[in-house]
PDB file of N, CA and C in Angstrom:
ATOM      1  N   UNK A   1      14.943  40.001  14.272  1.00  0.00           N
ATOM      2  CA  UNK A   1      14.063  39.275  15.147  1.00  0.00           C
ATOM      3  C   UNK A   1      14.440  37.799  15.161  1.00  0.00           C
ATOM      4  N   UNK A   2      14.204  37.274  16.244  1.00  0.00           N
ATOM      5  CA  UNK A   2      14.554  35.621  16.384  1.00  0.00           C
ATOM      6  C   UNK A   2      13.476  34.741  16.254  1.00  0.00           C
ATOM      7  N   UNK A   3      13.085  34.258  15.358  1.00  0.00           N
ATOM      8  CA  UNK A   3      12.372  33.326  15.538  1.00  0.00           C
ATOM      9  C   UNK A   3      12.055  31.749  16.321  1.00  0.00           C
ATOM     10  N   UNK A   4      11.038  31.957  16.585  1.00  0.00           N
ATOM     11  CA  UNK A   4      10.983  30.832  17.695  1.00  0.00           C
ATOM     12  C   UNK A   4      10.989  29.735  16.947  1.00  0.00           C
ATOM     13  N   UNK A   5      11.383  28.718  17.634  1.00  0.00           N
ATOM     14  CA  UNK A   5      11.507  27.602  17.549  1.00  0.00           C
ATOM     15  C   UNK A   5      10.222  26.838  17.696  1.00  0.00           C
ATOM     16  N   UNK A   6       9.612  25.565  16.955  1.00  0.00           N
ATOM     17  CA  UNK A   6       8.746  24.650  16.929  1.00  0.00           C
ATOM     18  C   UNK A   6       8.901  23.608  17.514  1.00  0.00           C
ATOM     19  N   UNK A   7       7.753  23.336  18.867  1.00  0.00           N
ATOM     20  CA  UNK A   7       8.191  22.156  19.597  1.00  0.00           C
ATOM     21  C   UNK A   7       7.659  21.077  18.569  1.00  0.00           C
ATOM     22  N   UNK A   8       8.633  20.153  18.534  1.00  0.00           N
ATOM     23  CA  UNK A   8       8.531  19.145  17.937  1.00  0.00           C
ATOM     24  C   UNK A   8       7.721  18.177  18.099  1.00  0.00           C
ATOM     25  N   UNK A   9       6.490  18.050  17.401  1.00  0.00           N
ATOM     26  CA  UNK A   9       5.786  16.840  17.984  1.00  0.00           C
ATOM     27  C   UNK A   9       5.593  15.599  17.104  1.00  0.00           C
ATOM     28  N   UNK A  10       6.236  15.095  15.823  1.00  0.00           N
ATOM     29  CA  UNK A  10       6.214  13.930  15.545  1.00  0.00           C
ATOM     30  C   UNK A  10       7.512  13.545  15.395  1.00  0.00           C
ATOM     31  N   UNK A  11       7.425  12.090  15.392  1.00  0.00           N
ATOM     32  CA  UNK A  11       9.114  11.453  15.086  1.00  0.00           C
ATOM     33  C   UNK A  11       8.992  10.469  14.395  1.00  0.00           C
ATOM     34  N   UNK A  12       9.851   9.923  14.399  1.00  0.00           N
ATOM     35  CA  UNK A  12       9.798   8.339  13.261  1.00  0.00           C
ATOM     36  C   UNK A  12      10.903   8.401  13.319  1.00  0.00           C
ATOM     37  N   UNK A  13      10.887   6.849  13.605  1.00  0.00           N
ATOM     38  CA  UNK A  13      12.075   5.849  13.513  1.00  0.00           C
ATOM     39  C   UNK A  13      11.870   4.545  12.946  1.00  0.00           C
ATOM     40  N   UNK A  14      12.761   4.059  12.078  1.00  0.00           N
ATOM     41  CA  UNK A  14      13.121   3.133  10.794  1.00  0.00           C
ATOM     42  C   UNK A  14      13.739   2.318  11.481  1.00  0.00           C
ATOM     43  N   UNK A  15      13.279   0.774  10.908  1.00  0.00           N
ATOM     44  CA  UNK A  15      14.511  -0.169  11.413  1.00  0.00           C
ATOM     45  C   UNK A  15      14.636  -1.420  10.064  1.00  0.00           C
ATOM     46  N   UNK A  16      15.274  -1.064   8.972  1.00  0.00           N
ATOM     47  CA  UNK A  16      15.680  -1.917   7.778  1.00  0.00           C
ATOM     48  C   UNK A  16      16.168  -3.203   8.196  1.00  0.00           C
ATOM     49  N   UNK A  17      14.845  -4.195   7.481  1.00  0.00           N
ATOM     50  CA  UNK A  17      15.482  -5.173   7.432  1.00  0.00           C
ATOM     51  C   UNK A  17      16.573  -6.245   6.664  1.00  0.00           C
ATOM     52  N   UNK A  18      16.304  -5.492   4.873  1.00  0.00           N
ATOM     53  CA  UNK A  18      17.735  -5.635   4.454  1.00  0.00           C
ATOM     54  C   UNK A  18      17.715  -4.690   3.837  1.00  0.00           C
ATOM     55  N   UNK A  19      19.048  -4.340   3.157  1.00  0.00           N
ATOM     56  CA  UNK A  19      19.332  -3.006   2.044  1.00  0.00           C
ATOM     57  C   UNK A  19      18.504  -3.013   0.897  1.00  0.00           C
ATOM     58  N   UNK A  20      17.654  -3.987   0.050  1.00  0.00           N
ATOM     59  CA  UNK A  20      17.529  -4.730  -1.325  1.00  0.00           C
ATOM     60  C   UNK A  20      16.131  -4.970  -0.970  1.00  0.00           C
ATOM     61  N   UNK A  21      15.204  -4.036  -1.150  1.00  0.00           N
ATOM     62  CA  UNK A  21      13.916  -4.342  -1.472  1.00  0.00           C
ATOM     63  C   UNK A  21      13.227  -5.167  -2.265  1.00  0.00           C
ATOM     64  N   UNK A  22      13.938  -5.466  -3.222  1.00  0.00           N
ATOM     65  CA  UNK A  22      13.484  -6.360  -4.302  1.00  0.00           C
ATOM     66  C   UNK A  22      13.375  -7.877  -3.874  1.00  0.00           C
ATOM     67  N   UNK A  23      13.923  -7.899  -2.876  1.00  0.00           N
ATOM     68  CA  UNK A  23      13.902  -9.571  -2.379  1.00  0.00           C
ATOM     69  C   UNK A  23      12.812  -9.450  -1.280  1.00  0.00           C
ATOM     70  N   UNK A  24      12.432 -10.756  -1.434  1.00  0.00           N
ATOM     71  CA  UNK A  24      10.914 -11.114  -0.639  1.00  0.00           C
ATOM     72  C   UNK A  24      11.704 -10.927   0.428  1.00  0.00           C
ATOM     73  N   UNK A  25      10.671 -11.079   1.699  1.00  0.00           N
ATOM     74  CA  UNK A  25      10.861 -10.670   3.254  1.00  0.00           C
ATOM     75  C   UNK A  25      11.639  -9.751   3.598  1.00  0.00           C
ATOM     76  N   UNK A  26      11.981  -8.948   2.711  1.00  0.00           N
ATOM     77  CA  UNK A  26      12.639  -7.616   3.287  1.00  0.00           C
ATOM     78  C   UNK A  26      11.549  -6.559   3.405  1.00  0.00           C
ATOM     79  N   UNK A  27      11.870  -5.877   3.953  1.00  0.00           N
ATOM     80  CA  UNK A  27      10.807  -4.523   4.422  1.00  0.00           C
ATOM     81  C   UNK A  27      11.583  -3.017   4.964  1.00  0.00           C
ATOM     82  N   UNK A  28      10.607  -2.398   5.759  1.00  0.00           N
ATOM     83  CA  UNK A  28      11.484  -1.109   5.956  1.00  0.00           C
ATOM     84  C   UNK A  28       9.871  -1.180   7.551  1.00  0.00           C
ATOM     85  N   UNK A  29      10.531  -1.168   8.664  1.00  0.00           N
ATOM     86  CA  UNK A  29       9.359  -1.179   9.432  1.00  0.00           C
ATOM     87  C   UNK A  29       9.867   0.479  10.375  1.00  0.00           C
ATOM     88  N   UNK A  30       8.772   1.328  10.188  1.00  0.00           N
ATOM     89  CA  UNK A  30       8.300   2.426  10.734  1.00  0.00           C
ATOM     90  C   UNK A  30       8.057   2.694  12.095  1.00  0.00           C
ATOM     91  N   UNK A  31       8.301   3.210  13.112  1.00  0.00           N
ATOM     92  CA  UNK A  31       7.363   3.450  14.483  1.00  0.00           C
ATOM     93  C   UNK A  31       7.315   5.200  14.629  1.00  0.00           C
ATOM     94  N   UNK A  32       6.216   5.436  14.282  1.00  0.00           N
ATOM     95  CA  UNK A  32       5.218   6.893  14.528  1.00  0.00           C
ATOM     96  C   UNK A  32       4.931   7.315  16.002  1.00  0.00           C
ATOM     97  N   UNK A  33       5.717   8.511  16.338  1.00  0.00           N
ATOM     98  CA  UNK A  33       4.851   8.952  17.770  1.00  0.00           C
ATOM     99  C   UNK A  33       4.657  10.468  17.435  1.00  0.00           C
ATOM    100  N   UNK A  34       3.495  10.944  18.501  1.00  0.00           N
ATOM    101  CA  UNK A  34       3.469  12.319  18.834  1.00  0.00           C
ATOM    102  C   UNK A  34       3.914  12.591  19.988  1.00  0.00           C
ATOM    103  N   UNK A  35       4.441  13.335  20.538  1.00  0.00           N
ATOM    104  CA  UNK A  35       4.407  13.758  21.659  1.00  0.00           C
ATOM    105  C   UNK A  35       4.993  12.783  22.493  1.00  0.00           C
ATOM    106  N   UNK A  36       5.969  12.028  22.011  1.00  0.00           N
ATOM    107  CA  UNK A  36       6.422  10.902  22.972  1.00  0.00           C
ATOM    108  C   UNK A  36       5.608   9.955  22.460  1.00  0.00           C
ATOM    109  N   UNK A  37       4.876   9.728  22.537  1.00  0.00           N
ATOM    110  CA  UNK A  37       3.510   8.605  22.394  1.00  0.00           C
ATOM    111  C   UNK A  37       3.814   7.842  20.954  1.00  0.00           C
ATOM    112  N   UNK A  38       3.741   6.163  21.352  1.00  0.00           N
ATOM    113  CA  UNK A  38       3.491   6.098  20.094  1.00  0.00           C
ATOM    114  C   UNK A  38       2.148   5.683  19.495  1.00  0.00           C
ATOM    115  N   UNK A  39       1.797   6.265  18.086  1.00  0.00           N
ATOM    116  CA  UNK A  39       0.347   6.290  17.545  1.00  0.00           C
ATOM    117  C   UNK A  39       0.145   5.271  16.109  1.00  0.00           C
ATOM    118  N   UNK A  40       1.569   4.624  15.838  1.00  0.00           N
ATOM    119  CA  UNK A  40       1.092   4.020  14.888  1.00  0.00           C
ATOM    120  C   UNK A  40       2.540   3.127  14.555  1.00  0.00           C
ATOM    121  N   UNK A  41       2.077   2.199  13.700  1.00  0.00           N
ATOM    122  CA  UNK A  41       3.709   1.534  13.102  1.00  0.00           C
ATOM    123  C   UNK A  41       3.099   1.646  11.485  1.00  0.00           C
ATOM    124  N   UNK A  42       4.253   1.445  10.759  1.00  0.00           N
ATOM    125  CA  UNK A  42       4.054   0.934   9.225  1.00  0.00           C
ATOM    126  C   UNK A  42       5.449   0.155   8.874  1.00  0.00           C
ATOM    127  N   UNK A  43       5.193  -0.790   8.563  1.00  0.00           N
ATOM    128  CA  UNK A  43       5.947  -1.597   7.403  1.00  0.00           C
ATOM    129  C   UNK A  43       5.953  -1.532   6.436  1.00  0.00           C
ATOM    130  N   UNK A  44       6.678  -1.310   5.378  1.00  0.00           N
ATOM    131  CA  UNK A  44       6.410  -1.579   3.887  1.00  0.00           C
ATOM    132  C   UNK A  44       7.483  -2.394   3.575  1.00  0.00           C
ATOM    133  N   UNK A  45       6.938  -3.435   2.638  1.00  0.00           N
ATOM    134  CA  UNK A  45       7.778  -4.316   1.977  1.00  0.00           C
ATOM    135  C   UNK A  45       7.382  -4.446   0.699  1.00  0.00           C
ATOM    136  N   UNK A  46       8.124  -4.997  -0.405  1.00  0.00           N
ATOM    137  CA  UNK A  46       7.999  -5.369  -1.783  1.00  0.00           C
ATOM    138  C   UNK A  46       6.836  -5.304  -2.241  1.00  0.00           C
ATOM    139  N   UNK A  47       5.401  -5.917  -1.859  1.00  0.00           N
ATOM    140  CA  UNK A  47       4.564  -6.477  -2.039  1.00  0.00           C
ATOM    141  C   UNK A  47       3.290  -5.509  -1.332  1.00  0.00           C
ATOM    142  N   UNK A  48       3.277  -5.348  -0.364  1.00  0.00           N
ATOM    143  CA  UNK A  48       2.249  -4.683   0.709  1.00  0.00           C
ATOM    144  C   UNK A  48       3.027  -3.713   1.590  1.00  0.00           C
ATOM    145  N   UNK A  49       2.245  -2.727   2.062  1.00  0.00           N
ATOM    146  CA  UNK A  49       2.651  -2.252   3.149  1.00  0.00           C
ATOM    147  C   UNK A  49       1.167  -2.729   4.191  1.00  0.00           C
ATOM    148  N   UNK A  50       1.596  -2.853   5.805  1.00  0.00           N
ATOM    149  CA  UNK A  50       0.715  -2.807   6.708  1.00  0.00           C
ATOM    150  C   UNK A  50       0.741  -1.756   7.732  1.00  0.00           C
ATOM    151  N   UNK A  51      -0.097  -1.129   8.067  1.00  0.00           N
ATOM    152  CA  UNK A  51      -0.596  -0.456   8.872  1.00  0.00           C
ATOM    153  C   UNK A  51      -0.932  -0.733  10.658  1.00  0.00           C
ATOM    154  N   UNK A  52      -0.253  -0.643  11.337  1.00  0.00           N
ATOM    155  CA  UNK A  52      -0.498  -1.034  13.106  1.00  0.00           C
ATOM    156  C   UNK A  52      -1.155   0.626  13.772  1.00  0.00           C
ATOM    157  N   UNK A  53      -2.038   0.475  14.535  1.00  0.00           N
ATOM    158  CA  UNK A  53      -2.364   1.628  15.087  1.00  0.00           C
ATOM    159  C   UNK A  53      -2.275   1.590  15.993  1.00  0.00           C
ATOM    160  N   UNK A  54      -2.147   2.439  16.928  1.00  0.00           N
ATOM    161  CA  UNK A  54      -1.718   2.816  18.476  1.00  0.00           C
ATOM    162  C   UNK A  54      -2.301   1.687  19.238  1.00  0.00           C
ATOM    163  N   UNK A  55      -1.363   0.888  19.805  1.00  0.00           N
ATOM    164  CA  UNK A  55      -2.129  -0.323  20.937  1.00  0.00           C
ATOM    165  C   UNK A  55      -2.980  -1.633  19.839  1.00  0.00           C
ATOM    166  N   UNK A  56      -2.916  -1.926  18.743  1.00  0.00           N
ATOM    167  CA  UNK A  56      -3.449  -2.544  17.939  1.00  0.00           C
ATOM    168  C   UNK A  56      -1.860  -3.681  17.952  1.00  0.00           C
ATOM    169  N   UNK A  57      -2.849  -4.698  17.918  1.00  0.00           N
ATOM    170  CA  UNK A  57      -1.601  -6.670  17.974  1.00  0.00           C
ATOM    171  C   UNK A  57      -1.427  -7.043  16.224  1.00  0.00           C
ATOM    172  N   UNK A  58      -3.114  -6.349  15.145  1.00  0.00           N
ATOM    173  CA  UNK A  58      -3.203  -7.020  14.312  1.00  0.00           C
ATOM    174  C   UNK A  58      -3.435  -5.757  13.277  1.00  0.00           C
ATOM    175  N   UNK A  59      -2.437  -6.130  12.164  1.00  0.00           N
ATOM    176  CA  UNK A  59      -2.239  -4.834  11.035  1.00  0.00           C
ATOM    177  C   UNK A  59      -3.166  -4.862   9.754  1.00  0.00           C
ATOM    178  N   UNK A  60      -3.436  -4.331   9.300  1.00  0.00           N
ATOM    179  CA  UNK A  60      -3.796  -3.322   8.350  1.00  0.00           C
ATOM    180  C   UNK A  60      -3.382  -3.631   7.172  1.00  0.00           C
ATOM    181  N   UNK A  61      -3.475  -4.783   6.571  1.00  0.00           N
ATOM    182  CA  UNK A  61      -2.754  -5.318   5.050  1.00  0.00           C
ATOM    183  C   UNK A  61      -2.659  -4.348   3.650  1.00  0.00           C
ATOM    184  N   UNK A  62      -2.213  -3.355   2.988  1.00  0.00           N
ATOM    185  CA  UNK A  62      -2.825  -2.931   1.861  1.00  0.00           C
ATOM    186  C   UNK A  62      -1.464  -3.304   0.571  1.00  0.00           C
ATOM    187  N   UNK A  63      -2.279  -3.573  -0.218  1.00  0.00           N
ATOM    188  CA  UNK A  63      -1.500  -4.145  -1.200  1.00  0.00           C
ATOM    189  C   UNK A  63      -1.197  -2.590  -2.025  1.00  0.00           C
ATOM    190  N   UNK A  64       0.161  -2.355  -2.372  1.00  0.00           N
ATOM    191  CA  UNK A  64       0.548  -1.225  -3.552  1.00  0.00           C
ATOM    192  C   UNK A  64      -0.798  -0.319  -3.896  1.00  0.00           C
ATOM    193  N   UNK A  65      -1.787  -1.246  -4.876  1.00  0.00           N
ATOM    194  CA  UNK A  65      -2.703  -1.085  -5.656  1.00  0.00           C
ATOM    195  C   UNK A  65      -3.808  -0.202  -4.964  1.00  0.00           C
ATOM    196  N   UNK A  66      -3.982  -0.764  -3.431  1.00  0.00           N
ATOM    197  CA  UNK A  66      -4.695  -0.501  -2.838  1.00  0.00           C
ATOM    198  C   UNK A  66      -4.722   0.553  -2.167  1.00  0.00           C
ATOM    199  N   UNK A  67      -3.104   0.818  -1.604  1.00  0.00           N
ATOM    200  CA  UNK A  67      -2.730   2.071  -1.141  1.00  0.00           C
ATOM    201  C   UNK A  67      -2.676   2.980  -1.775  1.00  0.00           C
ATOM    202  N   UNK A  68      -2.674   2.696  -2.903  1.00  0.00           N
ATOM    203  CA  UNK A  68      -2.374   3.851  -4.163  1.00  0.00           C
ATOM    204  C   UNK A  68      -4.317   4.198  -4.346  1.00  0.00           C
ATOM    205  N   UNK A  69      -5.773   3.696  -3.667  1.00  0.00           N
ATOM    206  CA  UNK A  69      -6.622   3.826  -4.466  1.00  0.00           C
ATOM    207  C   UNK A  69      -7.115   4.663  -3.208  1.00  0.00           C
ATOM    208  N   UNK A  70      -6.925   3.881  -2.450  1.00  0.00           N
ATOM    209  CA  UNK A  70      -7.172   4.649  -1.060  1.00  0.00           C
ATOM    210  C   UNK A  70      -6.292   5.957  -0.868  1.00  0.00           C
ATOM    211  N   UNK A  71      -5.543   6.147  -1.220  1.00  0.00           N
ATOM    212  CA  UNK A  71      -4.640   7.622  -1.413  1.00  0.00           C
ATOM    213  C   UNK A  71      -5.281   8.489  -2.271  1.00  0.00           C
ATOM    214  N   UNK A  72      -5.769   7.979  -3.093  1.00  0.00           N
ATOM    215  CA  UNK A  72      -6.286   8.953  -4.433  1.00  0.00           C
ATOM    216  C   UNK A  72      -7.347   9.501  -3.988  1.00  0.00           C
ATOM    217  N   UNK A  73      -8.630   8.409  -3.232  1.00  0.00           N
ATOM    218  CA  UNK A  73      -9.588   9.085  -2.661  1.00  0.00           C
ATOM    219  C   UNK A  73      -9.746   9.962  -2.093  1.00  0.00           C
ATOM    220  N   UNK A  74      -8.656   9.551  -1.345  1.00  0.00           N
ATOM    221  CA  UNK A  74      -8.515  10.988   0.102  1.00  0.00           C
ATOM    222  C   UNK A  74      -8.160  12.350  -0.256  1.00  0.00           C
ATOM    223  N   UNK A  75      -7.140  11.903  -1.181  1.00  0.00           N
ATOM    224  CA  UNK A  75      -6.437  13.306  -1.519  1.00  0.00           C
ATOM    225  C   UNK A  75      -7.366  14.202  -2.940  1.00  0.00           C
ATOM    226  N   UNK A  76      -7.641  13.333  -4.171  1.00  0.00           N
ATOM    227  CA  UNK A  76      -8.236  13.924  -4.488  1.00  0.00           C
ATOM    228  C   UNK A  76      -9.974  13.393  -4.995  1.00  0.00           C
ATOM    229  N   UNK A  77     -10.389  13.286  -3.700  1.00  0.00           N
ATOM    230  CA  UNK A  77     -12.096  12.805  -3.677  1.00  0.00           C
ATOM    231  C   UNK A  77     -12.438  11.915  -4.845  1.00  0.00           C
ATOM    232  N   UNK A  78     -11.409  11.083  -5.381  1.00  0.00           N
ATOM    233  CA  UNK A  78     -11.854  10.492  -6.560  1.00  0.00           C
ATOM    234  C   UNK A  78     -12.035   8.985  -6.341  1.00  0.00           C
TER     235      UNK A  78
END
């Protein structure tokens, strides 16, 4: 039997700003779509990652610490 194929509906694309994370102002910036569409950006750099949401000018600051507390919640209700 052949199995079907899965239309693809998310993507991501990366655009590095240097190789060497460890140095300030470098980052790794994200663009999220579904379906063509895009629904979100993320940056992460050294220090913070930020969060842009679909049609949003102004991001979403979370520091390591923060992303890591807000992750825990979600995933395990704690």
């Amino acid at each position: 039997m052949k199995k079907k194929k899965g239309v693809k509906k998310h993507t991501v694309s990366a655009n590095i700003q240097v190789l060497d994370l460890t140095k300030a102002g470098s980052s790794i910036d994200f663009v999220i779509r579904a379906n063509r569409e895009t629904i979100g950006r993320i940056i992460i750099g050294r220090g913070s990652l930020t969060w842009y949401g679909r049609r949003k000018q102004r991001g979403k600051r979370l520091s390591w610490s923060q992303f890591a507390e807000l992750m825990d919640e979600h995933a395990y209700g704690d």
